[in-house]
C-alpha atoms as a PDB file:
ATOM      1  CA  UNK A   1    -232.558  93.697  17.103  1.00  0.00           C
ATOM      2  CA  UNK A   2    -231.026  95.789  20.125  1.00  0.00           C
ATOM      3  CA  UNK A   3    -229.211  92.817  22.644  1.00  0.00           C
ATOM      4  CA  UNK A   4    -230.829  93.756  25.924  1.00  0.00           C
ATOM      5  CA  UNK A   5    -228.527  93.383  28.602  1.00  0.00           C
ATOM      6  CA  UNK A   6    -228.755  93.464  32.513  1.00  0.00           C
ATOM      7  CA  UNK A   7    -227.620  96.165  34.454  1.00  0.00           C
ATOM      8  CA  UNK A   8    -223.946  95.897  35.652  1.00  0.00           C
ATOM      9  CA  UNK A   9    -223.475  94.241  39.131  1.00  0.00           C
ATOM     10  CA  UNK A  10    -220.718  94.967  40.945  1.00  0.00           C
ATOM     11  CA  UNK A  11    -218.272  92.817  42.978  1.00  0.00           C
ATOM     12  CA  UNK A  12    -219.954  91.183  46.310  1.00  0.00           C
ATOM     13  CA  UNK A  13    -218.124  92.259  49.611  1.00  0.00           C
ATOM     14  CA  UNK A  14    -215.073  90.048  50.185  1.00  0.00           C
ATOM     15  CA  UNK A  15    -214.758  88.441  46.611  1.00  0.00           C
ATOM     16  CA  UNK A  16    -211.994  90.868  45.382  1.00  0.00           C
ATOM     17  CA  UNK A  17    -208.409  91.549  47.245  1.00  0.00           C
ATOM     18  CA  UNK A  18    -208.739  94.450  50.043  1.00  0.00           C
ATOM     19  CA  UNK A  19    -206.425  97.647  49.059  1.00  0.00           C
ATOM     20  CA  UNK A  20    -204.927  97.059  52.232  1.00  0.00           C
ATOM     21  CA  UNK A  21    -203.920  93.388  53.260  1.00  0.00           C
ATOM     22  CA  UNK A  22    -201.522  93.870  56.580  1.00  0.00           C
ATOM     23  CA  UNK A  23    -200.480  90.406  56.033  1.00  0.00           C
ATOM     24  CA  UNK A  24    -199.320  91.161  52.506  1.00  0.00           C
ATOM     25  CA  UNK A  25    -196.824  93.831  54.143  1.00  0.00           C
ATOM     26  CA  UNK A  26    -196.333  95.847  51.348  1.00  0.00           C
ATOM     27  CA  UNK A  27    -200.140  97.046  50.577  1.00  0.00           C
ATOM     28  CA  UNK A  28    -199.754  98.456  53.781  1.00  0.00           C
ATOM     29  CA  UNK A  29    -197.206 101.088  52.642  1.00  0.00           C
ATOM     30  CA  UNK A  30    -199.210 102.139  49.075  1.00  0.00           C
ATOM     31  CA  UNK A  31    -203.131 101.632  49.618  1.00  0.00           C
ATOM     32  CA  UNK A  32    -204.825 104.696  48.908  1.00  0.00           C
ATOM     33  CA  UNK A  33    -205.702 106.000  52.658  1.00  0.00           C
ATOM     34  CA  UNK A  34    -208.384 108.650  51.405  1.00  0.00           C
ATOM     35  CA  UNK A  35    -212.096 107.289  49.990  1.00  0.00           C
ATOM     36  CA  UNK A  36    -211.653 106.857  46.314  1.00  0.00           C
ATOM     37  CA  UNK A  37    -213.180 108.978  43.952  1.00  0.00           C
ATOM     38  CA  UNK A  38    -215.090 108.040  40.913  1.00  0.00           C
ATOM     39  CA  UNK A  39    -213.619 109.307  37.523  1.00  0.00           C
ATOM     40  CA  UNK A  40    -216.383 109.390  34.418  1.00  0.00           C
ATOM     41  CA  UNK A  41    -215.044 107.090  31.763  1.00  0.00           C
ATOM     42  CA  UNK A  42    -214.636 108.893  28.498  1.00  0.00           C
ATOM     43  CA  UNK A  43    -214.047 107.264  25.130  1.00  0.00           C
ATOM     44  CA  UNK A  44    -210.065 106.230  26.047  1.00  0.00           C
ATOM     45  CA  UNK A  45    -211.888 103.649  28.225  1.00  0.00           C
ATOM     46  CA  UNK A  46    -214.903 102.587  26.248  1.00  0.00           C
ATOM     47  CA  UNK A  47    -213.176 102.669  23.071  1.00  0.00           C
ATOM     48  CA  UNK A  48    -209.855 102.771  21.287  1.00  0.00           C
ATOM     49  CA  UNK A  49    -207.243 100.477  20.074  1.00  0.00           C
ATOM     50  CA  UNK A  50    -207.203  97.016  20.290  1.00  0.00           C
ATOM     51  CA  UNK A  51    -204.510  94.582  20.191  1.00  0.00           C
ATOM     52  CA  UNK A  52    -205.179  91.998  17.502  1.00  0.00           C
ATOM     53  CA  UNK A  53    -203.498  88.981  16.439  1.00  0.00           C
ATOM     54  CA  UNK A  54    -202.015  90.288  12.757  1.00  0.00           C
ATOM     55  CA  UNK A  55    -199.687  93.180  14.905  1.00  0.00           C
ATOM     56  CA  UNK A  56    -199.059  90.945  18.379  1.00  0.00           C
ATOM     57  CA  UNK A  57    -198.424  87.608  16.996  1.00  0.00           C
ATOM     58  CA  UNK A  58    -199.271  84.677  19.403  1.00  0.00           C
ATOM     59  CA  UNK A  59    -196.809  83.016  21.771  1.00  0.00           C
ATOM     60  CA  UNK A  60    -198.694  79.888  22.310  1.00  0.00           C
ATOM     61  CA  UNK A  61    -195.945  78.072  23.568  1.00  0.00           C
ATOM     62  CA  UNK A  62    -193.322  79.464  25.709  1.00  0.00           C
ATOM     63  CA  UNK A  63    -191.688  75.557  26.807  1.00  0.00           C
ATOM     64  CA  UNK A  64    -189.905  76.066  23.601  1.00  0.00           C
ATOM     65  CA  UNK A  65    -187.157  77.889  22.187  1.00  0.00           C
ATOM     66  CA  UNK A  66    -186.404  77.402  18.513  1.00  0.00           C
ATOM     67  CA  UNK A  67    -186.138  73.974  18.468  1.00  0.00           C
ATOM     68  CA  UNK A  68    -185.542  73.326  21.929  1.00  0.00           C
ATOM     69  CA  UNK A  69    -187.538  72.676  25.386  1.00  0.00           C
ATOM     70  CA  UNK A  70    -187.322  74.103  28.510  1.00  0.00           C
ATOM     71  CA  UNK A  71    -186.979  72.223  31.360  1.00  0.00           C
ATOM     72  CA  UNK A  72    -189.725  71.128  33.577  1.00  0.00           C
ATOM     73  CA  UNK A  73    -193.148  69.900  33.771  1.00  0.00           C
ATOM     74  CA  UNK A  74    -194.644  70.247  30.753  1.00  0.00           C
ATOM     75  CA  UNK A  75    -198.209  71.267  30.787  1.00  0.00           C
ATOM     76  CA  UNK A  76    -201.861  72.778  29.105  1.00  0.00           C
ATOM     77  CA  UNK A  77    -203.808  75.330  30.282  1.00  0.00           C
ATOM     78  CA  UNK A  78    -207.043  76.579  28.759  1.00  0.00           C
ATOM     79  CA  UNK A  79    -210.335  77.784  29.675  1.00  0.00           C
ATOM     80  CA  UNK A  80    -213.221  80.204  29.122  1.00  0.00           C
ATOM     81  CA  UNK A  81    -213.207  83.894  29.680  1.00  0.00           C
ATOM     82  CA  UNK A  82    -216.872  85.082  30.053  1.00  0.00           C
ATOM     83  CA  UNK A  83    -218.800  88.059  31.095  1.00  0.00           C
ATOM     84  CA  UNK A  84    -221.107  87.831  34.563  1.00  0.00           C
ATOM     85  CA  UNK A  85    -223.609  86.885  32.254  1.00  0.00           C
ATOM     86  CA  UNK A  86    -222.030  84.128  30.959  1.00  0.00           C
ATOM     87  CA  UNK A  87    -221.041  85.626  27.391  1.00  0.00           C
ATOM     88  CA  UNK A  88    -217.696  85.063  25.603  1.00  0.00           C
ATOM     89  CA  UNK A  89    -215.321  87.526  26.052  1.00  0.00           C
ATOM     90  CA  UNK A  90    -213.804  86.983  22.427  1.00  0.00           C
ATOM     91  CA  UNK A  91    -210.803  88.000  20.523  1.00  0.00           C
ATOM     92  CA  UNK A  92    -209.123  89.767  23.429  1.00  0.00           C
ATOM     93  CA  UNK A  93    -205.584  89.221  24.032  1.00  0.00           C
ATOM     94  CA  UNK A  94    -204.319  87.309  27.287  1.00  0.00           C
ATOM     95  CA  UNK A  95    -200.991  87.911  28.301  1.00  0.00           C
ATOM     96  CA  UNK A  96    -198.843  85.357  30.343  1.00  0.00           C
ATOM     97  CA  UNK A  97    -196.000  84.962  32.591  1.00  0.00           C
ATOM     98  CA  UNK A  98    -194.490  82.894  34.965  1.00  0.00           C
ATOM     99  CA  UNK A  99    -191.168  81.862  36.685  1.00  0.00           C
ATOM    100  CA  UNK A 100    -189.284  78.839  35.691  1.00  0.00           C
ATOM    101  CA  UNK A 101    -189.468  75.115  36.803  1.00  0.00           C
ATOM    102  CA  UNK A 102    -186.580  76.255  39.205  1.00  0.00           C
ATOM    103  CA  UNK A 103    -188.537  79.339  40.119  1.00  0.00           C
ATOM    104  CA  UNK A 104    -186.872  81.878  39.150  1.00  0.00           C
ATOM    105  CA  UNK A 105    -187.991  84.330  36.130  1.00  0.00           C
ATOM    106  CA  UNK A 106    -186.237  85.887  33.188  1.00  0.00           C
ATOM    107  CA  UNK A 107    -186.040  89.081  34.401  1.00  0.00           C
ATOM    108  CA  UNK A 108    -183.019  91.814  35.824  1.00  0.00           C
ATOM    109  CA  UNK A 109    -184.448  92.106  39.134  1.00  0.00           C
ATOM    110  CA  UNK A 110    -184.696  88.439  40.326  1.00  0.00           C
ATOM    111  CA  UNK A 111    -181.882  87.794  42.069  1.00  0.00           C
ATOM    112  CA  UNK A 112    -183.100  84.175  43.258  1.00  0.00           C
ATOM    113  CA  UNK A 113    -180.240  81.755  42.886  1.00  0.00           C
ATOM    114  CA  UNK A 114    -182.183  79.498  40.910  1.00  0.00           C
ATOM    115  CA  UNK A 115    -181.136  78.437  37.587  1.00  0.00           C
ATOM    116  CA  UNK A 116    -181.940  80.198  34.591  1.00  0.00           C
ATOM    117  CA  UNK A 117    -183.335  78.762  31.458  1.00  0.00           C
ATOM    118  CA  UNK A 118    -182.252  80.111  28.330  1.00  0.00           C
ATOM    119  CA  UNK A 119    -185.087  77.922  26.470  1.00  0.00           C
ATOM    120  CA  UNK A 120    -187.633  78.954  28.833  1.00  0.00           C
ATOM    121  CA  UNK A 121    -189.527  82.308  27.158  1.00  0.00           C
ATOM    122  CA  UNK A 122    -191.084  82.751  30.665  1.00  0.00           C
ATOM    123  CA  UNK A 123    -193.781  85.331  28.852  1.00  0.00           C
ATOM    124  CA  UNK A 124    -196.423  85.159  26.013  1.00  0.00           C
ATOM    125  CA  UNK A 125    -199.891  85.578  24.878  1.00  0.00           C
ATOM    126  CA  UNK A 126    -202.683  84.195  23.416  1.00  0.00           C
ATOM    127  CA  UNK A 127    -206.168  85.509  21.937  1.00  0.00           C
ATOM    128  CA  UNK A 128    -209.811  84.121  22.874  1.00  0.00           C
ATOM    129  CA  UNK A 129    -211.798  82.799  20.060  1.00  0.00           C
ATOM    130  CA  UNK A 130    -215.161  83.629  19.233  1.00  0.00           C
ATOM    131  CA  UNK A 131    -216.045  81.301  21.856  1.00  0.00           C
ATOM    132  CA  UNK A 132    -214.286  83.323  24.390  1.00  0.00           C
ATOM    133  CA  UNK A 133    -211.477  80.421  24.807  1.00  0.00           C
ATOM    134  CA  UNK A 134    -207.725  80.652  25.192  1.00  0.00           C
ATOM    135  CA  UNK A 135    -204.995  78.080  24.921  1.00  0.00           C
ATOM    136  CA  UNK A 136    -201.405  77.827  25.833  1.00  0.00           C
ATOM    137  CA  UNK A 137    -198.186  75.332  26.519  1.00  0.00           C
ATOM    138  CA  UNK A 138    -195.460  75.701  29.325  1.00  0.00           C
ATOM    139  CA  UNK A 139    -193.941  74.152  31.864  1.00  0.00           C
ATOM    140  CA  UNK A 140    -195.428  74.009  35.654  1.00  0.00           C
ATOM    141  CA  UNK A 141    -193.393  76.559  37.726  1.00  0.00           C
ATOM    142  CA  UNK A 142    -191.720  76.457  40.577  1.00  0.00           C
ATOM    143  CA  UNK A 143    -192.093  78.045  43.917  1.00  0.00           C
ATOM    144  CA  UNK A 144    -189.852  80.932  44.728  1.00  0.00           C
ATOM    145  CA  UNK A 145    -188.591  83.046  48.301  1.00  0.00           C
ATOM    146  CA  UNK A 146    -189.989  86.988  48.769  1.00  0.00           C
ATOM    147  CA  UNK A 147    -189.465  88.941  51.405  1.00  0.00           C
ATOM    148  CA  UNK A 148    -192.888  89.582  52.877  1.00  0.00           C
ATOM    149  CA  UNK A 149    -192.161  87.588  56.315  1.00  0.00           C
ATOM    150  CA  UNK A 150    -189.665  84.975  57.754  1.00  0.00           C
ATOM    151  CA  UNK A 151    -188.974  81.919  55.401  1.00  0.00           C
ATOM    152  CA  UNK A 152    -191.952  83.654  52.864  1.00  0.00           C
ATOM    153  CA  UNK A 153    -192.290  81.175  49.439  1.00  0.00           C
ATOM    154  CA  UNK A 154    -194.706  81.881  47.004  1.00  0.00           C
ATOM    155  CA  UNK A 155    -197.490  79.030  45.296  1.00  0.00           C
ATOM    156  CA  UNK A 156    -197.050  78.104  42.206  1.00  0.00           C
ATOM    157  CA  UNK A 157    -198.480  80.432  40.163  1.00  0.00           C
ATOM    158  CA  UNK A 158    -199.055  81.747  36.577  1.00  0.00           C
ATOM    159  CA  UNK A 159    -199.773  85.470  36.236  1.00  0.00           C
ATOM    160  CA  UNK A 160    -202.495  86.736  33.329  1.00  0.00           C
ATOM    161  CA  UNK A 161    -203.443  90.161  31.828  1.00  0.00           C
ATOM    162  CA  UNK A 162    -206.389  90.286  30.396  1.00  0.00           C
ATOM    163  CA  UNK A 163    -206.647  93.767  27.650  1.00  0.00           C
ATOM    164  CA  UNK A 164    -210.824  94.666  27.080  1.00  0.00           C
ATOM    165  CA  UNK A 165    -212.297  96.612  24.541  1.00  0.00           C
ATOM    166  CA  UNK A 166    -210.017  99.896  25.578  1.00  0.00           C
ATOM    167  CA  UNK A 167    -206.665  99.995  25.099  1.00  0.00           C
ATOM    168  CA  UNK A 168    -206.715 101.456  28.773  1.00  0.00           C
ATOM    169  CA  UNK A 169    -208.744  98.201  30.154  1.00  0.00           C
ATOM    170  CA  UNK A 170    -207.162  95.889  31.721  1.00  0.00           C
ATOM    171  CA  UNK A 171    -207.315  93.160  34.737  1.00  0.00           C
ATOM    172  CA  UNK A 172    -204.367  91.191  35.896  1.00  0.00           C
ATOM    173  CA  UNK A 173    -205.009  87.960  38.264  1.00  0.00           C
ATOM    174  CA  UNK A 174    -202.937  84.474  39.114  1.00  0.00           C
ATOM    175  CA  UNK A 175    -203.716  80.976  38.616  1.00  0.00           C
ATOM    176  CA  UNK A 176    -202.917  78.738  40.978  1.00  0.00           C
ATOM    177  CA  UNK A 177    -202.406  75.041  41.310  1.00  0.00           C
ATOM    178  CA  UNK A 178    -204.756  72.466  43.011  1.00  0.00           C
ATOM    179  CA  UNK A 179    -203.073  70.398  45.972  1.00  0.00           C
ATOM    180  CA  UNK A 180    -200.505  73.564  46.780  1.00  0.00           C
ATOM    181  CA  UNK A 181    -199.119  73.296  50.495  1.00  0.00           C
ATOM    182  CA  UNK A 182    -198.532  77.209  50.408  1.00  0.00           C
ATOM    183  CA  UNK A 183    -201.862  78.520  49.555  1.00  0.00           C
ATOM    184  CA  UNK A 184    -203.257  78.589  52.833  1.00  0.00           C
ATOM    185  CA  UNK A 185    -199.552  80.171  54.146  1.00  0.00           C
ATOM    186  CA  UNK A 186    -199.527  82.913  51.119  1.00  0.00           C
ATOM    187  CA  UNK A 187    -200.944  86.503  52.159  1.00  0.00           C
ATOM    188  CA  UNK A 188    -201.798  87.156  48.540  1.00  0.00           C
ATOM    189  CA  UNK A 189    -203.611  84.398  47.650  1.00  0.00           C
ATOM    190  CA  UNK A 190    -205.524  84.754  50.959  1.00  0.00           C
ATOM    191  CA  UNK A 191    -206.177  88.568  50.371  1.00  0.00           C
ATOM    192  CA  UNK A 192    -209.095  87.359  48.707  1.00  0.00           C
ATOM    193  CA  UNK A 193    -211.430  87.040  52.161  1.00  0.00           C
ATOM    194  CA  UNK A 194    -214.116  84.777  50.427  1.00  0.00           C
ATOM    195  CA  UNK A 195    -212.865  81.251  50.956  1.00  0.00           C
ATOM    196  CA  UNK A 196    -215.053  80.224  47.299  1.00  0.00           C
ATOM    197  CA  UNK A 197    -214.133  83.501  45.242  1.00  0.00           C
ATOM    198  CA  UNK A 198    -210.059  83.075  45.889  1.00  0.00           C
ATOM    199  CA  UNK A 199    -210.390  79.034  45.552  1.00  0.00           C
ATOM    200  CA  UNK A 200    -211.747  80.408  41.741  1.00  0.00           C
ATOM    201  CA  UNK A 201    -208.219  81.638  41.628  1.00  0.00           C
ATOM    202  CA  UNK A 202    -206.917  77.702  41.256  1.00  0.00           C
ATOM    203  CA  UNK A 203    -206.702  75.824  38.363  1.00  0.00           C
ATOM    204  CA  UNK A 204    -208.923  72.086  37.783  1.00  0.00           C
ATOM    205  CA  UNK A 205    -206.550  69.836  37.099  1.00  0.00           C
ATOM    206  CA  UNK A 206    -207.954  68.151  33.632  1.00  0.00           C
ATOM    207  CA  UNK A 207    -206.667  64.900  31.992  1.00  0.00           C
ATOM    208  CA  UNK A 208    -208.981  65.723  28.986  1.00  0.00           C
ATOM    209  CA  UNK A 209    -207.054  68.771  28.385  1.00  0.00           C
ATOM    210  CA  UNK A 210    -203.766  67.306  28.511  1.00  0.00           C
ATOM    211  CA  UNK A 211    -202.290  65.561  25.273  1.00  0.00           C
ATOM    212  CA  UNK A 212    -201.219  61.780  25.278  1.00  0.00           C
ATOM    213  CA  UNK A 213    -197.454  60.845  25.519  1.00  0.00           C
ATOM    214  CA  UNK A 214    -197.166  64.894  25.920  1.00  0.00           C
ATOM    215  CA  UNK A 215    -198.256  66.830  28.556  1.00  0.00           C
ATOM    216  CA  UNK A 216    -200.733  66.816  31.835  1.00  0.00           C
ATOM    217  CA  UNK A 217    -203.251  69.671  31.279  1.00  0.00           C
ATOM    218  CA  UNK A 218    -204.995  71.937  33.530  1.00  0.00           C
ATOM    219  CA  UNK A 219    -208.311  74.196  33.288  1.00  0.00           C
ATOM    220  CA  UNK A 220    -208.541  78.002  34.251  1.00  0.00           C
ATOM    221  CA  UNK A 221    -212.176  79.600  33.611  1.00  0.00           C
ATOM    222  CA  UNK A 222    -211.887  83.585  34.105  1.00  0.00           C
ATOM    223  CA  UNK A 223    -215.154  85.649  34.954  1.00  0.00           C
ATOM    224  CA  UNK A 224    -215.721  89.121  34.221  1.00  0.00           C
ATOM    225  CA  UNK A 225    -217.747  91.358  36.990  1.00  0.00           C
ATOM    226  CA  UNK A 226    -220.730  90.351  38.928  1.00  0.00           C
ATOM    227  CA  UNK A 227    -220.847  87.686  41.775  1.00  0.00           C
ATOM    228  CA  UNK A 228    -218.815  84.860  40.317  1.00  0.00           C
ATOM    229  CA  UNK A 229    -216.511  87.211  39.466  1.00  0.00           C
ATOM    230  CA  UNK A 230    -212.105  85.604  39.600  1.00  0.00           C
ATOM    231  CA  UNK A 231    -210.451  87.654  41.885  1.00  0.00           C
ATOM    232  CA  UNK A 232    -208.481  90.364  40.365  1.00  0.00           C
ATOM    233  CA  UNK A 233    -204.837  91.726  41.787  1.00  0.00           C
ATOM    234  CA  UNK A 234    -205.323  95.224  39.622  1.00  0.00           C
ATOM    235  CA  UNK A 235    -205.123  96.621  43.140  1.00  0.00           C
ATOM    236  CA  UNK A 236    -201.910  95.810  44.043  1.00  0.00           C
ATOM    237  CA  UNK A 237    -198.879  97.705  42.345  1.00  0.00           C
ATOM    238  CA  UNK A 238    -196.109  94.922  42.543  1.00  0.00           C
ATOM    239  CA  UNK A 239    -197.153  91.673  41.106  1.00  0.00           C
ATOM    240  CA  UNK A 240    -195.137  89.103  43.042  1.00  0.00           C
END
């Protein structure tokens, strides 16, 4: 029996980042200043690869190196990816990254004077089950300086790629933490105009997803499309 499926509903006004966010300063100097033009999809984007778990092996845990932990906060985050209709968006790979309990990330072109962490992997992935769930270990990270305006820190923040059914799909988005001082002085987080569709954008802190004697745990639901749609940053070139 054919699934019947509603028709496709697209993002309400407001509940995704604007191209161009003058107080994020550098949209200003890359969003497309023409009306965009709609490109047929063709089979690259409907179809094609997929990532799968027996050639990208799993990171679950990137607070440990070999036998030994980063420093930090150790924490869990999982959650539900799901369609606008509700439906599990299963066995697709979910990329993560993040800076450092010291905010800084493992990477050439951060130049923060933070500490490094050599047992900090600072990147991994994970892959929904059939139930459309994800989960991962690391440590809460910290808040870092950028350059967008005088004394500019960011939230703490995890960043997530999400790969669909193409191997040409994909959405990126951050997950924030609940209680952050910043988030009402950060220009990406508040890119998102809707006050309820960026708040999506931060984590419920969860004690039943943290671990005894072991780590505090946190909950990060992700929806596809349509009007509960989380806020996606696929708009933005430089992922800060």
């Amino acid at each position: 029996m054919n699934e019947i499926r509603a028709p496709f509903r697209a993002y309400a006004p407001g509940t995704q980042p604007d191209n161009d966010s003058p107080q994020y300063r550098s949209t200003g100097l890359r969003h497309p200043t023409r009306p965009l033009l709609k490109i047929p999809q063709t089979i690259t984007e409907l179809t094609g690869p997929q990532f799968s778990p027996a050639h990208f092996p799993p990171t679950d845990n990137i607070a440990v190196n070999g036998t030994h932990e980063a420093v930090g906060e150790r924490i869990i985050v999982e959650g539900f990816i799901r369609d606008e209709d509700g439906r599990p968006v299963a066995n697709t790979m979910v990329e993560i990254w993040q800076a450092n309990a010291a905010g800084r990330y493992n990477h050439p072109r951060d130049t923060h004077d933070a500490p490094l962490d050599p047992d900090f992997r600072g990147s991994g992935r994970v892959f929904t089950d059939s139930d459309g769930a994800y989960r991962f270990i690391t440590i809460k990270p910290g808040s870092y300086p950028w350059s967008n305006h005088a004394n500019a820190w960011r939230p703490n923040h995890i960043h997530f790629s999400l790969f669909g059914a193409g191997y040409a799909t994909r959405l990126i988005t951050q997950m924030y933490f609940p209680g952050d001082p910043l988030l009402e002085l950060d220009p990406i987080f508040l890119a998102t105009a809707d006050a309820q569709a960026r708040n999506r954008l931060i984590a419920k802190f969860d004690l039943d997803v943290g671990k005894q004697d072991y780590a505090l745990g946190y909950r990060f639901d992700m929806y596809l499309r349509g009007r509960n749609a989380t806020p996606m940053e696929d708009n933005h070139a430089d992922h800060h």
